[in-house]
PDB file of N, CA and C in Angstrom:
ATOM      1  N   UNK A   1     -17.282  24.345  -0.583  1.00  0.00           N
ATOM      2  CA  UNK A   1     -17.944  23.103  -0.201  1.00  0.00           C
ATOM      3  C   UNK A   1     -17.391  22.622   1.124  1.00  0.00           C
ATOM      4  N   UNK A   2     -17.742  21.807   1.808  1.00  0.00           N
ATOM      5  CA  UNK A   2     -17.737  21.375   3.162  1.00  0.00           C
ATOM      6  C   UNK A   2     -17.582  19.961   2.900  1.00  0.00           C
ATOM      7  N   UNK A   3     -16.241  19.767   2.696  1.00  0.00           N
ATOM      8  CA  UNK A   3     -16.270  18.165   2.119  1.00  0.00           C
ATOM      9  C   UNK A   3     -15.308  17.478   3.336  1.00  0.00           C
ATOM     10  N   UNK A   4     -15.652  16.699   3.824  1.00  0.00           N
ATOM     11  CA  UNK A   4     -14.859  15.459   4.678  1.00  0.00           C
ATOM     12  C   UNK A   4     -14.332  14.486   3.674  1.00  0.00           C
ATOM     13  N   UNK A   5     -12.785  14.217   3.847  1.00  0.00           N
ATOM     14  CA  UNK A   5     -12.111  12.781   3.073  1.00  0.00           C
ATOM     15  C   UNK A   5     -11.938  12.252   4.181  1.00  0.00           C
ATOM     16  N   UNK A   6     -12.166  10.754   3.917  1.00  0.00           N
ATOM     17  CA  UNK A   6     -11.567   9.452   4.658  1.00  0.00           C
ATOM     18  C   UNK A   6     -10.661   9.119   4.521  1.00  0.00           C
ATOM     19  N   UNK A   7      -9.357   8.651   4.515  1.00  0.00           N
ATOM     20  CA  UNK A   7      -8.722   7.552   4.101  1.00  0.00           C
ATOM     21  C   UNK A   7      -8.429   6.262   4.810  1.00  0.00           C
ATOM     22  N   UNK A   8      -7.779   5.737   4.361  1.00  0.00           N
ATOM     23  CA  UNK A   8      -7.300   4.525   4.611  1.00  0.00           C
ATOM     24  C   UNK A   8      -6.065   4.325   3.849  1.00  0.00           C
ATOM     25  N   UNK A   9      -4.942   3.814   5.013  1.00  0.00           N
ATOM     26  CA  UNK A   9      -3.979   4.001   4.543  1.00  0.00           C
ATOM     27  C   UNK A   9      -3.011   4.673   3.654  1.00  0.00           C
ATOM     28  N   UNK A  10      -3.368   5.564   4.411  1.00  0.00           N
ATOM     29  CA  UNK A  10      -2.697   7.104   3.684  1.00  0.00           C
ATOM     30  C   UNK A  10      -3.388   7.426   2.498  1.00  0.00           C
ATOM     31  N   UNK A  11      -4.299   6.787   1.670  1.00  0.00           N
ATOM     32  CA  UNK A  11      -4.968   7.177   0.640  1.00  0.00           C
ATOM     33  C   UNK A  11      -6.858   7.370   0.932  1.00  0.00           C
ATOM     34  N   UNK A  12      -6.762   8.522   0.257  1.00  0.00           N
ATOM     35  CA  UNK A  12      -7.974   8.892   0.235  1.00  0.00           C
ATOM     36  C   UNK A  12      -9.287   8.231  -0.251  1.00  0.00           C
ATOM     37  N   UNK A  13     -10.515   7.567   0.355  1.00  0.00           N
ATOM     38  CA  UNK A  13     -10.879   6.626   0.079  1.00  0.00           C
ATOM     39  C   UNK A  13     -12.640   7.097  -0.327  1.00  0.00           C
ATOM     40  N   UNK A  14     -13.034   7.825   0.885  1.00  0.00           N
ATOM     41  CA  UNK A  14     -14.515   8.061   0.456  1.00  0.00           C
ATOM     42  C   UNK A  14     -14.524  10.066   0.684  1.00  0.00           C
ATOM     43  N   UNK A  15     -15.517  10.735  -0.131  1.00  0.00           N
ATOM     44  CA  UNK A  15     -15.557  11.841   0.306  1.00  0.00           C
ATOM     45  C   UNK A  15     -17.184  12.010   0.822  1.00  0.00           C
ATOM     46  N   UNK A  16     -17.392  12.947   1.825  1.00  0.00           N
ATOM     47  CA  UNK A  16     -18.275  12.715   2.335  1.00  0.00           C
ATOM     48  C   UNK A  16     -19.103  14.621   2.136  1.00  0.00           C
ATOM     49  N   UNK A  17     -20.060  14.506   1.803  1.00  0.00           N
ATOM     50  CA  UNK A  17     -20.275  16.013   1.907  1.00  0.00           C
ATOM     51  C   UNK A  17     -22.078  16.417   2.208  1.00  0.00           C
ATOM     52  N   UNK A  18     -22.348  17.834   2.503  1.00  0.00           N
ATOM     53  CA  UNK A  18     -24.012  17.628   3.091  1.00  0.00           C
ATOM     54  C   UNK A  18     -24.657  17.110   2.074  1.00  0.00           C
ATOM     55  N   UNK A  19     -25.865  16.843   2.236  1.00  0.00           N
ATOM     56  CA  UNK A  19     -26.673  16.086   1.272  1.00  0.00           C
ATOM     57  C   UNK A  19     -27.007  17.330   0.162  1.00  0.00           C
ATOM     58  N   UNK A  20     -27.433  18.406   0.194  1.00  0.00           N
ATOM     59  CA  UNK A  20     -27.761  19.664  -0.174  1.00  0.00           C
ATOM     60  C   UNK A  20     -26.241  19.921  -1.066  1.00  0.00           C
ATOM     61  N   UNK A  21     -25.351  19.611  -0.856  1.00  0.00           N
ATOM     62  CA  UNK A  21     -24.062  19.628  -1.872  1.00  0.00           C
ATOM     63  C   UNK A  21     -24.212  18.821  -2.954  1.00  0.00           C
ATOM     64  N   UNK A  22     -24.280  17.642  -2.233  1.00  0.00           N
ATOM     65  CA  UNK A  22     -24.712  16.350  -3.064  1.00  0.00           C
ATOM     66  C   UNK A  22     -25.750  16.451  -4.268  1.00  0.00           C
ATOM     67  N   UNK A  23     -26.529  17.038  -3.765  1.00  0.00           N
ATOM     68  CA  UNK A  23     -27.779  17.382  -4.886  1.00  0.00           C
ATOM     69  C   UNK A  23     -27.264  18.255  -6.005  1.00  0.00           C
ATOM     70  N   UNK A  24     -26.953  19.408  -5.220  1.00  0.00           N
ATOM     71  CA  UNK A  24     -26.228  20.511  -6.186  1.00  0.00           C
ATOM     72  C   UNK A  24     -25.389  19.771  -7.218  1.00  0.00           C
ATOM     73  N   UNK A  25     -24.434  19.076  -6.672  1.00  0.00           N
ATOM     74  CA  UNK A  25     -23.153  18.362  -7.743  1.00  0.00           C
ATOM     75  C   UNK A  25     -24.196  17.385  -8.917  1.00  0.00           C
ATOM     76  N   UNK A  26     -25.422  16.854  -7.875  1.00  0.00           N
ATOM     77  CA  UNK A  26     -26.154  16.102  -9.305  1.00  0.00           C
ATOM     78  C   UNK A  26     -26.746  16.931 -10.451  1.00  0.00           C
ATOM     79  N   UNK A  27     -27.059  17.685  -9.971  1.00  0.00           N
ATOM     80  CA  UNK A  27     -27.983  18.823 -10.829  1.00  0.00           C
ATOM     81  C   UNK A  27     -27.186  19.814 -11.422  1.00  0.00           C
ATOM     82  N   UNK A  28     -25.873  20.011 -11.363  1.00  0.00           N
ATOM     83  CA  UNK A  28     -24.704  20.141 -12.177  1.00  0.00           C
ATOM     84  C   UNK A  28     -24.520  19.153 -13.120  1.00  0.00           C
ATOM     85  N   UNK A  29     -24.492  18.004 -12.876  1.00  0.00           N
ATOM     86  CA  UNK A  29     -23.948  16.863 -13.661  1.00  0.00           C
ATOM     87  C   UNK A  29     -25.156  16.596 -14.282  1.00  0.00           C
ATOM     88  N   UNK A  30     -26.363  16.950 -14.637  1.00  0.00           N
ATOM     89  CA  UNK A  30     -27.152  16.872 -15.450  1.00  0.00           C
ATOM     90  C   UNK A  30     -28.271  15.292 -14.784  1.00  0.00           C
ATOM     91  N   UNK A  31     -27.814  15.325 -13.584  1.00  0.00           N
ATOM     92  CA  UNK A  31     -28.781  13.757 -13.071  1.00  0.00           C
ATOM     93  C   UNK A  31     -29.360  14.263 -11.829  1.00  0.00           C
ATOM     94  N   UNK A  32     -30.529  13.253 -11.686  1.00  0.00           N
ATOM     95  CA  UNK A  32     -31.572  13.478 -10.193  1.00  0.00           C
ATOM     96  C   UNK A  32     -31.572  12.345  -9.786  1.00  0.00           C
ATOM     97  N   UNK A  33     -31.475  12.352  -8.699  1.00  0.00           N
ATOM     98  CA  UNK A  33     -31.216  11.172  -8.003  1.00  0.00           C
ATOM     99  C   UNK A  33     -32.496  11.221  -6.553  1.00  0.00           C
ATOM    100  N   UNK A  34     -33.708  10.638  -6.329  1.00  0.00           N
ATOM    101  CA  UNK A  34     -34.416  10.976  -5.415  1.00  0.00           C
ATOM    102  C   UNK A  34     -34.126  10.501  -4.225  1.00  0.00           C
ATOM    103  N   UNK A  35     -34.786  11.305  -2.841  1.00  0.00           N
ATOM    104  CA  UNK A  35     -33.913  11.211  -1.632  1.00  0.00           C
ATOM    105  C   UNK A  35     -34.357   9.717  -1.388  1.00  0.00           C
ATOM    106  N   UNK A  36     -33.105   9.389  -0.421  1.00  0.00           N
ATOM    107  CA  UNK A  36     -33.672   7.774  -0.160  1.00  0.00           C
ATOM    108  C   UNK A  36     -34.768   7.547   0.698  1.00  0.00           C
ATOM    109  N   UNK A  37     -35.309   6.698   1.039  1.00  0.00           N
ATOM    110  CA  UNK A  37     -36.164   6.469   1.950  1.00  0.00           C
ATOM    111  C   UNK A  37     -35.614   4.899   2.811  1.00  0.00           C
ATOM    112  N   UNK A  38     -35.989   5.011   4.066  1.00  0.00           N
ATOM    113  CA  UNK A  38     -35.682   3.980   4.813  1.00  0.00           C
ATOM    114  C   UNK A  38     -36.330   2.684   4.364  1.00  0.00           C
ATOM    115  N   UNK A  39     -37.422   2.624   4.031  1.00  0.00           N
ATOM    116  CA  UNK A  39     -38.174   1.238   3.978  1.00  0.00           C
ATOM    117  C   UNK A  39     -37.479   0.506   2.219  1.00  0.00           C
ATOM    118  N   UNK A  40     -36.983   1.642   1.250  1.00  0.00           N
ATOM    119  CA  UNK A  40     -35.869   1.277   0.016  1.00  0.00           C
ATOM    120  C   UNK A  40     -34.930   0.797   0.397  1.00  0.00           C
ATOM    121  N   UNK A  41     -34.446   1.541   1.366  1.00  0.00           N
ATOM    122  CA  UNK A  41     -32.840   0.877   2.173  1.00  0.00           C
ATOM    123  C   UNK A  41     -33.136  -0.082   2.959  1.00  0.00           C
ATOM    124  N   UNK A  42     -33.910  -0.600   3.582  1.00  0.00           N
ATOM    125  CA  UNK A  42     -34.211  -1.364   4.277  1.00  0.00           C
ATOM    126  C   UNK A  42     -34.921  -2.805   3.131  1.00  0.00           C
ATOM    127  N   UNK A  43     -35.372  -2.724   2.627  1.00  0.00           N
ATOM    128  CA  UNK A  43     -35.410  -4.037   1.737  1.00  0.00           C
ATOM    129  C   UNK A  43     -34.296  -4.140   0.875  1.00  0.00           C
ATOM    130  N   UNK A  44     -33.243  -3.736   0.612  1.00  0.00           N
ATOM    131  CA  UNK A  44     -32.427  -4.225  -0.248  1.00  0.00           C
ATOM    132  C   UNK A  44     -31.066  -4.437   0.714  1.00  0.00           C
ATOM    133  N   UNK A  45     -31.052  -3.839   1.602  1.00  0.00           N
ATOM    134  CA  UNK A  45     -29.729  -4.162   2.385  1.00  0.00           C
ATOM    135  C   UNK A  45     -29.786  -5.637   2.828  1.00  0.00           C
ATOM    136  N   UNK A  46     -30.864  -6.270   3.562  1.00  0.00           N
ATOM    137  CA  UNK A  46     -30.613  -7.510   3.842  1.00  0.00           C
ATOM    138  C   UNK A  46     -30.340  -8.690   2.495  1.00  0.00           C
ATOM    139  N   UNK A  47     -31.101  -8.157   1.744  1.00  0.00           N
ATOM    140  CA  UNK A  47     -30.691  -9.573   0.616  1.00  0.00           C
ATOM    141  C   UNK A  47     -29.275  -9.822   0.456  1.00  0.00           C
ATOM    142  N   UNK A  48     -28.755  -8.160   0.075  1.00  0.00           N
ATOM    143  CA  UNK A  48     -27.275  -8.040  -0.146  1.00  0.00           C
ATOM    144  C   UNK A  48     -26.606  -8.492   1.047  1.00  0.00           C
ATOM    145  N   UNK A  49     -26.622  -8.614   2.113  1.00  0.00           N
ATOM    146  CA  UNK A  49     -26.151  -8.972   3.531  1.00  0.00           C
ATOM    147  C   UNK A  49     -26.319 -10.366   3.379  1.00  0.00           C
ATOM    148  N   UNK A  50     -27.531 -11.378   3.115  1.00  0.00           N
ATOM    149  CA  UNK A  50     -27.456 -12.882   2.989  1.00  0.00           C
ATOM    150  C   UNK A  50     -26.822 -13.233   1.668  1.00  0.00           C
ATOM    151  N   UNK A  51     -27.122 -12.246   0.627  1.00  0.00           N
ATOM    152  CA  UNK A  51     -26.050 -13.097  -0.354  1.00  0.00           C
ATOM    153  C   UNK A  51     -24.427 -13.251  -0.503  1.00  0.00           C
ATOM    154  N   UNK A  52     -24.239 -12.350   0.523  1.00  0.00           N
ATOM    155  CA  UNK A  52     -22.738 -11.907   1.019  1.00  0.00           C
ATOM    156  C   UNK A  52     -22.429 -12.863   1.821  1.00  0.00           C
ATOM    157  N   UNK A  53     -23.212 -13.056   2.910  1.00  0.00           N
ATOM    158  CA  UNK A  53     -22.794 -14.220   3.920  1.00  0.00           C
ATOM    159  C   UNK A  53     -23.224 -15.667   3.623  1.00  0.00           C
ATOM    160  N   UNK A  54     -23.639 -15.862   2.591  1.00  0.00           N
ATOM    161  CA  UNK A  54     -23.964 -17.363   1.792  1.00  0.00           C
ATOM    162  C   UNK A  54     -22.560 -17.191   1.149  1.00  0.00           C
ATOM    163  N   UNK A  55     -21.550 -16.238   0.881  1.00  0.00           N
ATOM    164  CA  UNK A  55     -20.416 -16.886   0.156  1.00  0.00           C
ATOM    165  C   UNK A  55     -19.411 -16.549   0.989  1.00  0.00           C
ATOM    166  N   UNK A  56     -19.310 -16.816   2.292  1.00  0.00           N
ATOM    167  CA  UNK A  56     -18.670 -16.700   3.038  1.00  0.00           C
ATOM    168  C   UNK A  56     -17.277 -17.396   3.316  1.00  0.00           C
ATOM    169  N   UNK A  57     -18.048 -18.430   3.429  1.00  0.00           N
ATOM    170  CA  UNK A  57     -16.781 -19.672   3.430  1.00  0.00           C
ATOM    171  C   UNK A  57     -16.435 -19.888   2.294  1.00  0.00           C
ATOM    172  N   UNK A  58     -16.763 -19.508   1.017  1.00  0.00           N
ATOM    173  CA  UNK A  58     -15.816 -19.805  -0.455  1.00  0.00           C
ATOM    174  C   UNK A  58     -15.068 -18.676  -0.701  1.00  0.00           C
ATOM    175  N   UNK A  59     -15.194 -17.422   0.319  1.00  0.00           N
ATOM    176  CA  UNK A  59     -14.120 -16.509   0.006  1.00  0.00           C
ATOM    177  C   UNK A  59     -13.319 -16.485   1.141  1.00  0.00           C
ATOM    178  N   UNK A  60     -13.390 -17.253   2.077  1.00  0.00           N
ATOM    179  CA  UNK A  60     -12.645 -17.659   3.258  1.00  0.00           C
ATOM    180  C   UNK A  60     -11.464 -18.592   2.417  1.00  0.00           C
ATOM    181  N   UNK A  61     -12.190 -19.787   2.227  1.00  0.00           N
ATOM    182  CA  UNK A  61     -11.528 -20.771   1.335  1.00  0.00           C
ATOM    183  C   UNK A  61     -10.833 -20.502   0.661  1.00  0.00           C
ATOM    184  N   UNK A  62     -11.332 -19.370  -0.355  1.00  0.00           N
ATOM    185  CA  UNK A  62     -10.866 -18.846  -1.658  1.00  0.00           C
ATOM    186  C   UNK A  62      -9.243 -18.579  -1.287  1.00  0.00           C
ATOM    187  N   UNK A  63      -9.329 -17.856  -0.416  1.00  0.00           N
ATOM    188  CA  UNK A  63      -8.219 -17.382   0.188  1.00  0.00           C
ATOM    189  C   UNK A  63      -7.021 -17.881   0.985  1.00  0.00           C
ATOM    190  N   UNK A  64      -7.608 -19.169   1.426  1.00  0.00           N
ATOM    191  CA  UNK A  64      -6.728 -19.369   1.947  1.00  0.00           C
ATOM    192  C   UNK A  64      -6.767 -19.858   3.413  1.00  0.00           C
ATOM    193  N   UNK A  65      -7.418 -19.411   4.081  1.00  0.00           N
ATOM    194  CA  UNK A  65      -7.765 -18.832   5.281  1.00  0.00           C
ATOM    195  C   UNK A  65      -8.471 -20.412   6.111  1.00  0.00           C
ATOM    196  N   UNK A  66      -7.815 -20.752   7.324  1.00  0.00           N
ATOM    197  CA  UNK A  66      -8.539 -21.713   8.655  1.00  0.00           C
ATOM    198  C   UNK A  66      -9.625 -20.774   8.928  1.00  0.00           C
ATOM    199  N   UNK A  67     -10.956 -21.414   9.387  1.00  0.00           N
ATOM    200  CA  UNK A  67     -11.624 -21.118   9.935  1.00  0.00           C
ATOM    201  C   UNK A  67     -10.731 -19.730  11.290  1.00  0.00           C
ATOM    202  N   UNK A  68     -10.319 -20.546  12.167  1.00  0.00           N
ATOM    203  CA  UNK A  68      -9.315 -20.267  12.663  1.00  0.00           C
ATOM    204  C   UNK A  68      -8.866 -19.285  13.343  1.00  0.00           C
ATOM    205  N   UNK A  69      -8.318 -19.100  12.081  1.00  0.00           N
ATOM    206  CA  UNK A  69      -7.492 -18.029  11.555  1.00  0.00           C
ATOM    207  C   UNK A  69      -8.357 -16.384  11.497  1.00  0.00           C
ATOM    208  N   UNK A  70      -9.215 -16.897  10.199  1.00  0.00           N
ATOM    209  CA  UNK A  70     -10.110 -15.773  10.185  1.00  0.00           C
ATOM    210  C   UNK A  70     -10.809 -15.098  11.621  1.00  0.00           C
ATOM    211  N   UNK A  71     -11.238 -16.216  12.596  1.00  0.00           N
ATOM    212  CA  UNK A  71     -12.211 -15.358  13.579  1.00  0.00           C
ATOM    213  C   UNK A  71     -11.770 -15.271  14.765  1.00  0.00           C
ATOM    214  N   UNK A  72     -10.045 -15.657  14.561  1.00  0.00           N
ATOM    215  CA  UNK A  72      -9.604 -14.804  15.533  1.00  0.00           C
ATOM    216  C   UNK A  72      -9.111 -13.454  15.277  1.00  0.00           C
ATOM    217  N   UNK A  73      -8.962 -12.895  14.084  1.00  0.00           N
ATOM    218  CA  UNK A  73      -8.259 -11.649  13.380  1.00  0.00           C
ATOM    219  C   UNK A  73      -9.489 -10.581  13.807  1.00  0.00           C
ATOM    220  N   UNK A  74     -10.751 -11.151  13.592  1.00  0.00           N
ATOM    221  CA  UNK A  74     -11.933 -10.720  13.607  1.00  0.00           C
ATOM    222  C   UNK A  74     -12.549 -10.583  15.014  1.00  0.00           C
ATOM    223  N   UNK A  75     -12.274 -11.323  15.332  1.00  0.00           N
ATOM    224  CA  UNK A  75     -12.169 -11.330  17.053  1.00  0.00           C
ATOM    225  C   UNK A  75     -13.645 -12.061  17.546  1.00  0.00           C
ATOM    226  N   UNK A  76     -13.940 -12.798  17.034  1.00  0.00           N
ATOM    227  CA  UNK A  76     -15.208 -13.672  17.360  1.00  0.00           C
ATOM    228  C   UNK A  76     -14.404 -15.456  17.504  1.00  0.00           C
ATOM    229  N   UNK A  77     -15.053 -16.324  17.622  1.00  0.00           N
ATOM    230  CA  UNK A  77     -14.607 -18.210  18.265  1.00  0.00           C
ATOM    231  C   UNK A  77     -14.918 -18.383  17.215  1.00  0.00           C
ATOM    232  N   UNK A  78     -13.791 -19.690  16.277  1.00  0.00           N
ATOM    233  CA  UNK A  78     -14.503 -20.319  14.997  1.00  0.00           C
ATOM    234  C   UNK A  78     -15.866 -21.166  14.968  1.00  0.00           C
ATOM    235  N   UNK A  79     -16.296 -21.079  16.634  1.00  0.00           N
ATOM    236  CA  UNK A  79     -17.680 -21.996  16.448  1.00  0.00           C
ATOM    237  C   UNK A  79     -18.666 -20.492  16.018  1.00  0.00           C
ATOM    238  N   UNK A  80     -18.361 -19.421  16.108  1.00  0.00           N
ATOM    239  CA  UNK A  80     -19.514 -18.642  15.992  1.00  0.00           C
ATOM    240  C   UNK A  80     -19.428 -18.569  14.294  1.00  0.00           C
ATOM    241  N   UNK A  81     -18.819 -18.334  14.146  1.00  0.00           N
ATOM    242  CA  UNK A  81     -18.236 -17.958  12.134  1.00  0.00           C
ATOM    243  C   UNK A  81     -18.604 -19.082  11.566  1.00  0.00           C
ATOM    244  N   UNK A  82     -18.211 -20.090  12.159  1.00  0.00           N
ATOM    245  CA  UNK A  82     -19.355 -21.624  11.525  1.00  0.00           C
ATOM    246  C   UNK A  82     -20.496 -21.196  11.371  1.00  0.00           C
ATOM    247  N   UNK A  83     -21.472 -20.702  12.281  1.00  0.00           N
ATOM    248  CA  UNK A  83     -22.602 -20.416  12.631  1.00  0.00           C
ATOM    249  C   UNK A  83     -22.901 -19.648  11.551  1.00  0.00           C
ATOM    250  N   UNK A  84     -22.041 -18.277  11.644  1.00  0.00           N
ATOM    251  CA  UNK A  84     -22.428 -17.601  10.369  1.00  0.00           C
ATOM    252  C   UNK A  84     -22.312 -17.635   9.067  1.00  0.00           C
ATOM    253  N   UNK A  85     -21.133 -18.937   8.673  1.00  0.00           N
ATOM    254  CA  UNK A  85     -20.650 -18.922   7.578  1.00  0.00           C
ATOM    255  C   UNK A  85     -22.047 -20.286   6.895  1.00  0.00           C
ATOM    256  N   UNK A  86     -22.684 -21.068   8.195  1.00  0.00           N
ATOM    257  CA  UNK A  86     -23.429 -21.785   7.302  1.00  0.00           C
ATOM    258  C   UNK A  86     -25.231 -21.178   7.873  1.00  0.00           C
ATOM    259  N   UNK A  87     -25.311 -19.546   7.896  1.00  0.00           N
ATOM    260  CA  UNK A  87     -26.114 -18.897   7.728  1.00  0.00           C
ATOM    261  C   UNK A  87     -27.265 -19.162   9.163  1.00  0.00           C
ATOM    262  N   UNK A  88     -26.783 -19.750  10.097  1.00  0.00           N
ATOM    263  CA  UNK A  88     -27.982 -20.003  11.591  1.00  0.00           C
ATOM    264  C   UNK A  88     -27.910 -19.066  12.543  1.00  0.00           C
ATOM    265  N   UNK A  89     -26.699 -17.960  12.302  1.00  0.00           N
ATOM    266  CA  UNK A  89     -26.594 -16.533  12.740  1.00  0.00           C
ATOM    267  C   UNK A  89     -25.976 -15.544  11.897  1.00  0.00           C
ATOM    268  N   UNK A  90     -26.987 -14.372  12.492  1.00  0.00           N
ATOM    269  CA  UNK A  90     -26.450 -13.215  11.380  1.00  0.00           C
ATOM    270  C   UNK A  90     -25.487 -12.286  12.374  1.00  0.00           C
ATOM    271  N   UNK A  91     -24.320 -11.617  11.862  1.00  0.00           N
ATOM    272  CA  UNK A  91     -23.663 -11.332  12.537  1.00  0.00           C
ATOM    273  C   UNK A  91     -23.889  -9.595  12.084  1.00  0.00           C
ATOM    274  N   UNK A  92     -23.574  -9.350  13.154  1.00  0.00           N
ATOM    275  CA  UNK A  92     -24.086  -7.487  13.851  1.00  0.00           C
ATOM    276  C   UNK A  92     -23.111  -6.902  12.687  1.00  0.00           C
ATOM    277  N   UNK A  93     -23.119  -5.423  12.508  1.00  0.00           N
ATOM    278  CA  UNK A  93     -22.923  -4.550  11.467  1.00  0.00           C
ATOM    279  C   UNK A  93     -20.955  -4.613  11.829  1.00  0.00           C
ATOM    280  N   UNK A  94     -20.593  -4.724  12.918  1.00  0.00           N
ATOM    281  CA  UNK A  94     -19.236  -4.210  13.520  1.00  0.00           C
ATOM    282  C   UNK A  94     -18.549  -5.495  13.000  1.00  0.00           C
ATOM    283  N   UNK A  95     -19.373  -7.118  12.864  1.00  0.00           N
ATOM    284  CA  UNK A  95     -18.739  -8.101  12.596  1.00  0.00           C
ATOM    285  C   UNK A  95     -18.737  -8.029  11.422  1.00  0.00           C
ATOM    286  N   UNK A  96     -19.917  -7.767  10.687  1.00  0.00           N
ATOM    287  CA  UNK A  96     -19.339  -7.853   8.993  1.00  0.00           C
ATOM    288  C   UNK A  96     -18.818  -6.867   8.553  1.00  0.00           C
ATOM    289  N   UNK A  97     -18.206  -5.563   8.734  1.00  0.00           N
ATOM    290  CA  UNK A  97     -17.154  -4.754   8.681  1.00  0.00           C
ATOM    291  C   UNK A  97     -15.852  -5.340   8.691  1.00  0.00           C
ATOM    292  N   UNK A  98     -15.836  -6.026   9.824  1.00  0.00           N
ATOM    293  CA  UNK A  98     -14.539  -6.634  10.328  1.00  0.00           C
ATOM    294  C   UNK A  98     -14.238  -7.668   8.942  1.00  0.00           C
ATOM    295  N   UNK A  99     -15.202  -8.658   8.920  1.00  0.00           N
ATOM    296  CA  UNK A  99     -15.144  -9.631   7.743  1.00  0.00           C
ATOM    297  C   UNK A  99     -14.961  -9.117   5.907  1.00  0.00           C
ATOM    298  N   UNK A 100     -15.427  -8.535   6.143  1.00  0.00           N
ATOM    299  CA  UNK A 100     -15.247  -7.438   4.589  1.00  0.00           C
ATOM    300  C   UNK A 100     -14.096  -6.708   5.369  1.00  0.00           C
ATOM    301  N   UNK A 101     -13.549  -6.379   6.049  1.00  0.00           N
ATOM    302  CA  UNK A 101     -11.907  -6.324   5.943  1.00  0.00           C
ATOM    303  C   UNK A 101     -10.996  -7.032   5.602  1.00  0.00           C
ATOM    304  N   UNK A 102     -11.169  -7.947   6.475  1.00  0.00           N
ATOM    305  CA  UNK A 102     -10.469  -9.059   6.351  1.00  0.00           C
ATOM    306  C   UNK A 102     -10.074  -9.947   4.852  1.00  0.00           C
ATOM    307  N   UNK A 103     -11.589 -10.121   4.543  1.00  0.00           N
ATOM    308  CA  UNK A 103     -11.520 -10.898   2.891  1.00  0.00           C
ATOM    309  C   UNK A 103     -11.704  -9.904   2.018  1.00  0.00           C
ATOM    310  N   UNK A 104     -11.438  -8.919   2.001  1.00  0.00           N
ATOM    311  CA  UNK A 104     -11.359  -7.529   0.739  1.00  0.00           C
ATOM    312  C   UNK A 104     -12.477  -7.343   0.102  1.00  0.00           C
ATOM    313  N   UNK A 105     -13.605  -7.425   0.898  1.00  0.00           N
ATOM    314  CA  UNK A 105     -14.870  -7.247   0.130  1.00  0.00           C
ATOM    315  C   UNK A 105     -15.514  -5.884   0.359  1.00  0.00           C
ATOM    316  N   UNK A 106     -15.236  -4.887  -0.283  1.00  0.00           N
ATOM    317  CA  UNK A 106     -15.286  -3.619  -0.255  1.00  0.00           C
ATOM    318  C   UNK A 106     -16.742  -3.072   0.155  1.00  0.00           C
ATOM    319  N   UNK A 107     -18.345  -4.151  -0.320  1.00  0.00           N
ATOM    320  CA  UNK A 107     -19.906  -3.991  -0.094  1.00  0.00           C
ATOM    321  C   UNK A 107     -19.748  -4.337   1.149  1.00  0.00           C
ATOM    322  N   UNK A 108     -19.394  -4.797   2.044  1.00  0.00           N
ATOM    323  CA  UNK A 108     -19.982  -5.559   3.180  1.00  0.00           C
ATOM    324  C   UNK A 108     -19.725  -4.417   4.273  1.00  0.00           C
ATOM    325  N   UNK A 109     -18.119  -3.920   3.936  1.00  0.00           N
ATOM    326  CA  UNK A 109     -18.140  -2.559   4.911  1.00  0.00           C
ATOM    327  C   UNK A 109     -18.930  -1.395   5.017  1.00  0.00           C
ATOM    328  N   UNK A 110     -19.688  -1.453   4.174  1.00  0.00           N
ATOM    329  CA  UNK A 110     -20.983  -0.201   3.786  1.00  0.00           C
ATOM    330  C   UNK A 110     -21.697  -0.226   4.757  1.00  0.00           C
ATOM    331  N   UNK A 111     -22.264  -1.651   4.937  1.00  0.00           N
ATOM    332  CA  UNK A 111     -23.350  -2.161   5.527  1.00  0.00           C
ATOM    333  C   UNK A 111     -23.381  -1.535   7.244  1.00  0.00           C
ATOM    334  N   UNK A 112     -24.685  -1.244   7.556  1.00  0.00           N
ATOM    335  CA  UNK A 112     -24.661  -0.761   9.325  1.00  0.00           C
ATOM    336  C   UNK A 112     -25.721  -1.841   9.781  1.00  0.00           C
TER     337      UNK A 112
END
């Protein structure tokens, strides 16, 4: 097999392999899984993206965290993270990576 590991921090985190592997391993494992299509991925990623960034500031909060604090780690002005945290901008794929780093939200880094 032709498998790529990721890690993160010294531990191994995602494995990555051709899609044609992928299939094989399902159809071993007794499941079918049909190929995705863009316009599937494309209606469900944004909901998950606004319901993520509607709880923005309560897992900011949650935590602990100044405005502040957070968007300078992140590297954006706390007037923009206002912006996004009370939903009047959506922030690009590289910022909510950064933010699902930051507050340990493991879905948000998926997101492109």
């Amino acid at each position: 097999m032709d498998i790529q590991i990721i890690s993160r921090d010294g531990e191994p985190e995602y494995a990555v392999l051709p899609w044609d592997q992928y299939q094989a391993l399902l159809k071993a494992a007794g499941q079918q899984q049909p190929a995705p299509t863009l316009s599937s991925a494309a209606q469900v990623a944004p909901d998950h993206a606004l319901r993520a960034l509607a709880e923005l500031r309560g897992l900011r909060e949650g935590k602990g965290l100044a405005i502040e604090a957070l968007a300078r780690t992140v590297g954006i002005s706390p007037s923009y993270l206002g912006l996004i945290e009370s939903g009047e901008r959506q922030p690009d794929a590289a910022i909510r990576r950064s933010l699902a780093w930051e507050l340990g939200v493991a879905g948000w880094r998926d997101e492109s």
